[in-house]
Protein backbone atom coordinates (compact mmCIF):
# COMPACT_ATOMS: atom_id res chain seq x y z
CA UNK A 1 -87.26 -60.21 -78.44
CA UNK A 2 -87.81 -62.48 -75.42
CA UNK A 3 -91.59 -63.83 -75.07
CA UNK A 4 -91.77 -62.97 -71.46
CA UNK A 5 -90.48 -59.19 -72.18
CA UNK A 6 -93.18 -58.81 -75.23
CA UNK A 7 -95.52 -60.24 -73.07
CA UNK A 8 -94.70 -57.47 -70.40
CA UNK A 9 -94.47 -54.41 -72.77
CA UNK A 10 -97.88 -55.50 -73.78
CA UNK A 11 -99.44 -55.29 -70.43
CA UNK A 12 -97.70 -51.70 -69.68
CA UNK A 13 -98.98 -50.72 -72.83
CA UNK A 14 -102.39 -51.76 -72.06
CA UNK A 15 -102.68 -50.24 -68.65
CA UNK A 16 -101.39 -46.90 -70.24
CA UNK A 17 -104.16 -46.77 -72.25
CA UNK A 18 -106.52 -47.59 -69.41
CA UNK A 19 -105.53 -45.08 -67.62
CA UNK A 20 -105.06 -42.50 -70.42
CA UNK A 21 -109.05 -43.34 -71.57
CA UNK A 22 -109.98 -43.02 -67.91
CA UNK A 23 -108.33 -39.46 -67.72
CA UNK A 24 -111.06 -38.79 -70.51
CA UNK A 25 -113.85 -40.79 -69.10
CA UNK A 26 -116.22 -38.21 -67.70
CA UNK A 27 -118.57 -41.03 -65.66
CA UNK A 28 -118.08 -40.97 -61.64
CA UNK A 29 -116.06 -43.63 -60.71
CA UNK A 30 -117.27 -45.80 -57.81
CA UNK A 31 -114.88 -46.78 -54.75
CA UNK A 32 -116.03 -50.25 -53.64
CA UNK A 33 -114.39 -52.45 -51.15
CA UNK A 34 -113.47 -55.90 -52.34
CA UNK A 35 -115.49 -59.14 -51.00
CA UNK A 36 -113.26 -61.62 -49.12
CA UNK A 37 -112.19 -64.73 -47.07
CA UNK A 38 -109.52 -65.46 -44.42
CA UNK A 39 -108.26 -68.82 -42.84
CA UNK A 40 -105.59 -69.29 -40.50
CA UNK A 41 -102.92 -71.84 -39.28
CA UNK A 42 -100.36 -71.77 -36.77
CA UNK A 43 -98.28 -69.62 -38.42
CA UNK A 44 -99.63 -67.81 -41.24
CA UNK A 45 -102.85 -66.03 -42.42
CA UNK A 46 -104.62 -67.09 -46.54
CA UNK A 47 -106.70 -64.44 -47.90
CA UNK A 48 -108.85 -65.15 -51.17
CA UNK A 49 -109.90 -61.45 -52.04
CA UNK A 50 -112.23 -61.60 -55.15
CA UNK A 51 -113.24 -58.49 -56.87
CA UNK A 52 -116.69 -58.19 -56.41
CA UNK A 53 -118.92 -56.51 -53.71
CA UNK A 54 -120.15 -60.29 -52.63
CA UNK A 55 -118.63 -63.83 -52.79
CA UNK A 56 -121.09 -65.00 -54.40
CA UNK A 57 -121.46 -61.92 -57.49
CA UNK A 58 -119.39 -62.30 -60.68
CA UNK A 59 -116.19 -60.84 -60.03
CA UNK A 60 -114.51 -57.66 -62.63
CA UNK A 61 -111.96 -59.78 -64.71
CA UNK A 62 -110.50 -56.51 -66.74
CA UNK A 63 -109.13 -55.36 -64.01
CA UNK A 64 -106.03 -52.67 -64.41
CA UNK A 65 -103.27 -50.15 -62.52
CA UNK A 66 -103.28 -53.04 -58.95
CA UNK A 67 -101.42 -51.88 -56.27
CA UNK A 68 -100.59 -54.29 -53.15
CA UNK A 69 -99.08 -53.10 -50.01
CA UNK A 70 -97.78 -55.24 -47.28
CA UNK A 71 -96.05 -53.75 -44.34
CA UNK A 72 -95.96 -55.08 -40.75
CA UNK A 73 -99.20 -53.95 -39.35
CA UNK A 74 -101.31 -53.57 -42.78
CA UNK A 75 -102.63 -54.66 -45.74
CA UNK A 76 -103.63 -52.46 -48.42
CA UNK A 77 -104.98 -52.99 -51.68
CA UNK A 78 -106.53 -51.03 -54.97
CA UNK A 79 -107.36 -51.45 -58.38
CA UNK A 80 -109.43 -50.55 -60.99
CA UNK A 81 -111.94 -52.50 -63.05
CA UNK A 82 -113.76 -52.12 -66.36
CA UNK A 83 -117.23 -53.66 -66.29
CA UNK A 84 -119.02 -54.21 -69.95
CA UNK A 85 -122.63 -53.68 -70.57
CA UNK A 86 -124.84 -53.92 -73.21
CA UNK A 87 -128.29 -52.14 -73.89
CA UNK A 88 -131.02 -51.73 -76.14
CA UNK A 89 -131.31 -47.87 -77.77
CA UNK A 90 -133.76 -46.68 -80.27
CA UNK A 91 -133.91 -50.72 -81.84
CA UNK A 92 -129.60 -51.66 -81.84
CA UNK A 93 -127.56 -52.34 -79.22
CA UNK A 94 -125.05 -50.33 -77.48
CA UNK A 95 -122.09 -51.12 -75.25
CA UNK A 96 -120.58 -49.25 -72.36
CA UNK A 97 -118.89 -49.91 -69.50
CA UNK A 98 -118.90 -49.16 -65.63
CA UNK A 99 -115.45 -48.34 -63.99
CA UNK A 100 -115.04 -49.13 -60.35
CA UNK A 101 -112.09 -48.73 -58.19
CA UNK A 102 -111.85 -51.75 -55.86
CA UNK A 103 -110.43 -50.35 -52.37
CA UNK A 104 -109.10 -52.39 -48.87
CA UNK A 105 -106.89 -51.11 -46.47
CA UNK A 106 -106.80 -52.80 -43.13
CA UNK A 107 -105.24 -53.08 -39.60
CA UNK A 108 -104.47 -56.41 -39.14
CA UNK A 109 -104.97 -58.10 -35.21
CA UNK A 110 -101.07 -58.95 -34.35
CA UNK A 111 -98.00 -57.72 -36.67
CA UNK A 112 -96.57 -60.22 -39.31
CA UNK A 113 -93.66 -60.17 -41.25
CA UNK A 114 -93.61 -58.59 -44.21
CA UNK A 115 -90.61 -59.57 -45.47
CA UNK A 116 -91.88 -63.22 -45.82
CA UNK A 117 -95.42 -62.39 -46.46
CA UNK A 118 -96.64 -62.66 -50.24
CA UNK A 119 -99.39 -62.33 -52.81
CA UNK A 120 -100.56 -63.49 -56.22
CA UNK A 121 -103.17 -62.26 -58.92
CA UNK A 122 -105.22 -65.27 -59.80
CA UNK A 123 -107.56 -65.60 -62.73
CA UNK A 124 -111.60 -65.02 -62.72
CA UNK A 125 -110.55 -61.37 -60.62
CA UNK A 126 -109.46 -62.85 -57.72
CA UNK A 127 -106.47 -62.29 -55.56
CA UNK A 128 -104.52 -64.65 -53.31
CA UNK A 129 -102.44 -63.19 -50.34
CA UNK A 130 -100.57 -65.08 -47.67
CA UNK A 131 -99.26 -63.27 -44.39
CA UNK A 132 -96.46 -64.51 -42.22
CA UNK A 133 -97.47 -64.31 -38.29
CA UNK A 134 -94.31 -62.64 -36.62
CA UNK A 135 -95.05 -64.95 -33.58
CA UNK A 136 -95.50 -68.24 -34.66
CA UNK A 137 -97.12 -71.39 -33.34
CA UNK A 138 -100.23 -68.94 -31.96
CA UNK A 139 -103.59 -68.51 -33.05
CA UNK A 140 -105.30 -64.93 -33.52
CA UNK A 141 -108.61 -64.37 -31.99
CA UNK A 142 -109.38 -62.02 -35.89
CA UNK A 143 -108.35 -61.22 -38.66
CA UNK A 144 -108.68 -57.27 -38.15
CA UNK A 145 -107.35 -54.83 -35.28
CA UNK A 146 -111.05 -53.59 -35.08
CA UNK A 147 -113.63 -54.80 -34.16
CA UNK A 148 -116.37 -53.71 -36.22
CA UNK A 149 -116.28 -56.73 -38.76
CA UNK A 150 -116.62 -55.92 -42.81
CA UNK A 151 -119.99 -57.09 -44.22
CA UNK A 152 -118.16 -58.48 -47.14
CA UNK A 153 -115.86 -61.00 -44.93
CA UNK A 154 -116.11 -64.51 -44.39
CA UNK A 155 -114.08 -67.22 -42.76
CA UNK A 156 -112.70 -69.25 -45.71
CA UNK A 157 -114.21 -73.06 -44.62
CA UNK A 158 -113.19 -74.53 -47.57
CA UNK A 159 -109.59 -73.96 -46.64
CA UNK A 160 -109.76 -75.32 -43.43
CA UNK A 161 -111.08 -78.79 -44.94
CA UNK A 162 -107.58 -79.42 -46.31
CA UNK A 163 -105.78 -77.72 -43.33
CA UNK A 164 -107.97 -80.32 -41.23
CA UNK A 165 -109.30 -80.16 -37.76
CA UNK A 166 -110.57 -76.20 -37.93
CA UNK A 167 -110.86 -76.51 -33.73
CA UNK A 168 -106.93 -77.38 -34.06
CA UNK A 169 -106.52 -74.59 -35.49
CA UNK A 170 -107.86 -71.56 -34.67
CA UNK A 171 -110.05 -68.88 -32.44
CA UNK A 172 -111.98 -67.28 -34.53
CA UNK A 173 -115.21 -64.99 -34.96
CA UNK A 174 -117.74 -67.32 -36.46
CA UNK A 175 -119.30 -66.56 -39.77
CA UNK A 176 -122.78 -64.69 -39.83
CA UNK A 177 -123.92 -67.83 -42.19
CA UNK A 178 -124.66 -69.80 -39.06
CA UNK A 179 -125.50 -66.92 -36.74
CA UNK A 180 -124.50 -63.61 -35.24
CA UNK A 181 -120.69 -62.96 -35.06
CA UNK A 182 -119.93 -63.73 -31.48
CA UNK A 183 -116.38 -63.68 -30.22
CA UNK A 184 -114.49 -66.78 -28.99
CA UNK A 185 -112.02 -66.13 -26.33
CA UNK A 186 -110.94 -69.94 -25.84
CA UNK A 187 -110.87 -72.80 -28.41
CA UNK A 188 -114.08 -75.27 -28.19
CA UNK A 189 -113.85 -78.10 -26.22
CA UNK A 190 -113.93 -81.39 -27.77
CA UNK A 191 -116.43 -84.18 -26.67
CA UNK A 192 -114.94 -86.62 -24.94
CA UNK A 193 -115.58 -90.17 -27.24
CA UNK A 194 -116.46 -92.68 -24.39
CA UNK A 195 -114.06 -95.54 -22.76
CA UNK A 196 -114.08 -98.72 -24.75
CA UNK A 197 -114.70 -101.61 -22.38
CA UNK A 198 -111.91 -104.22 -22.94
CA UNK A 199 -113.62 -107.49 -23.85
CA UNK A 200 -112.48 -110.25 -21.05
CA UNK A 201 -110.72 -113.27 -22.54
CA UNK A 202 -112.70 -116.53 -22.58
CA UNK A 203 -112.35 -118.29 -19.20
CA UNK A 204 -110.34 -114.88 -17.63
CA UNK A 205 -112.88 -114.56 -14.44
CA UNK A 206 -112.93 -118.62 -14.06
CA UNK A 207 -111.38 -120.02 -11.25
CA UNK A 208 -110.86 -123.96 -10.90
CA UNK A 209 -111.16 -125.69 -7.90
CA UNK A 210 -108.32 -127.37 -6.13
């Protein structure tokens, strides 16, 4: 049999018995919404969507049964996640586990084609997603058609170091890390660097006698 098509069996396997030990798993399962960053360029929209309730919490790695849905105007994402624990009854240890069902469905600011749009499960629980702006060359004010902002969002800086200039870039709500989100209507104007003053040549202002 071909390695890639045991490899694949495997994994359906495994998430049927996910599922089939969650249709016997009498805990509540917990609907969270997934912690993530955006960065833009002239033309497209990154995403870096880790599965965790913060960017900076350990993320669910056993994560099972994703779904990803791209259209035009959306973006819409679930999974679910096994966390382990471990803990201390009557002298021995004993394990368990949490299940949480990772949720994000949102409205995105302009439409974008789907069609070229894509996305990619990463390792560590993490999710990469790239959208294609339908009208290229332009920058979008946000991310989201609302305006009410996620607490879990963040503008993904780290990006934008090895897109370059972020000004050239984008308009973009700021980031709560340096202060309120406040909404940018125009791109910030650069400083302008002051005139050098050309250095005369020796003997340019001397005049000679006759």
């Amino acid at each position: 049999m071909v390695p890639v098509l045991k490899t694949f069996i495997s994994k359906v396997r495994k998430d049927q018995d996910n599922i089939l030990e969650l249709a016997n798993f009498k805990q509540k399962i917990v609907s969270v919404s997934p912690a993530f960053q955006w960065a833009q360029d002239l033309d497209s929209i990154a995403l870096s969507i880790k599965f965790a309730h913060r960017l900076d919490s350990p993320s669910c790695i056993d994560i099972f049964d994703q779904n990803v849905t791209i259209t035009d105007t959306n973006l819409t994402i679930s999974c679910m996640c096994k966390k382990y624990n471990s803990r201390e009854v009557s002298g021995s240890f004993k394990s368990d586990y949490s299940v949480f069902k990772y949720v994000m469905n949102h409205e995105l600011y302009e439409a974008i084609n789907a069609t070229e749009s894509y996305y990619e499960f990463q390792s560590a629980g993490r999710l990469y997603v790239n959208l294609t702006k339908s009208e290229k060359q332009k920058r979008w004010r946000r991310l989201l058609k609302s305006e009410e902002r996620p607490d879990n969002m963040r503008i993904w800086y780290e990006l934008y170091d090895t897109i370059g200039d972020l000004e050239d870039h984008t308009t973009f709500e700021t980031d709560d890390a340096f202060e309120d989100l406040v909404h940018i209507e125009s791109p910030r104007k650069r400083r302008k660097k002051p005139k050098k003053r050309k250095r005369k040549k020796k003997g340019q202002d001397v005049h000679e006698d006759l």
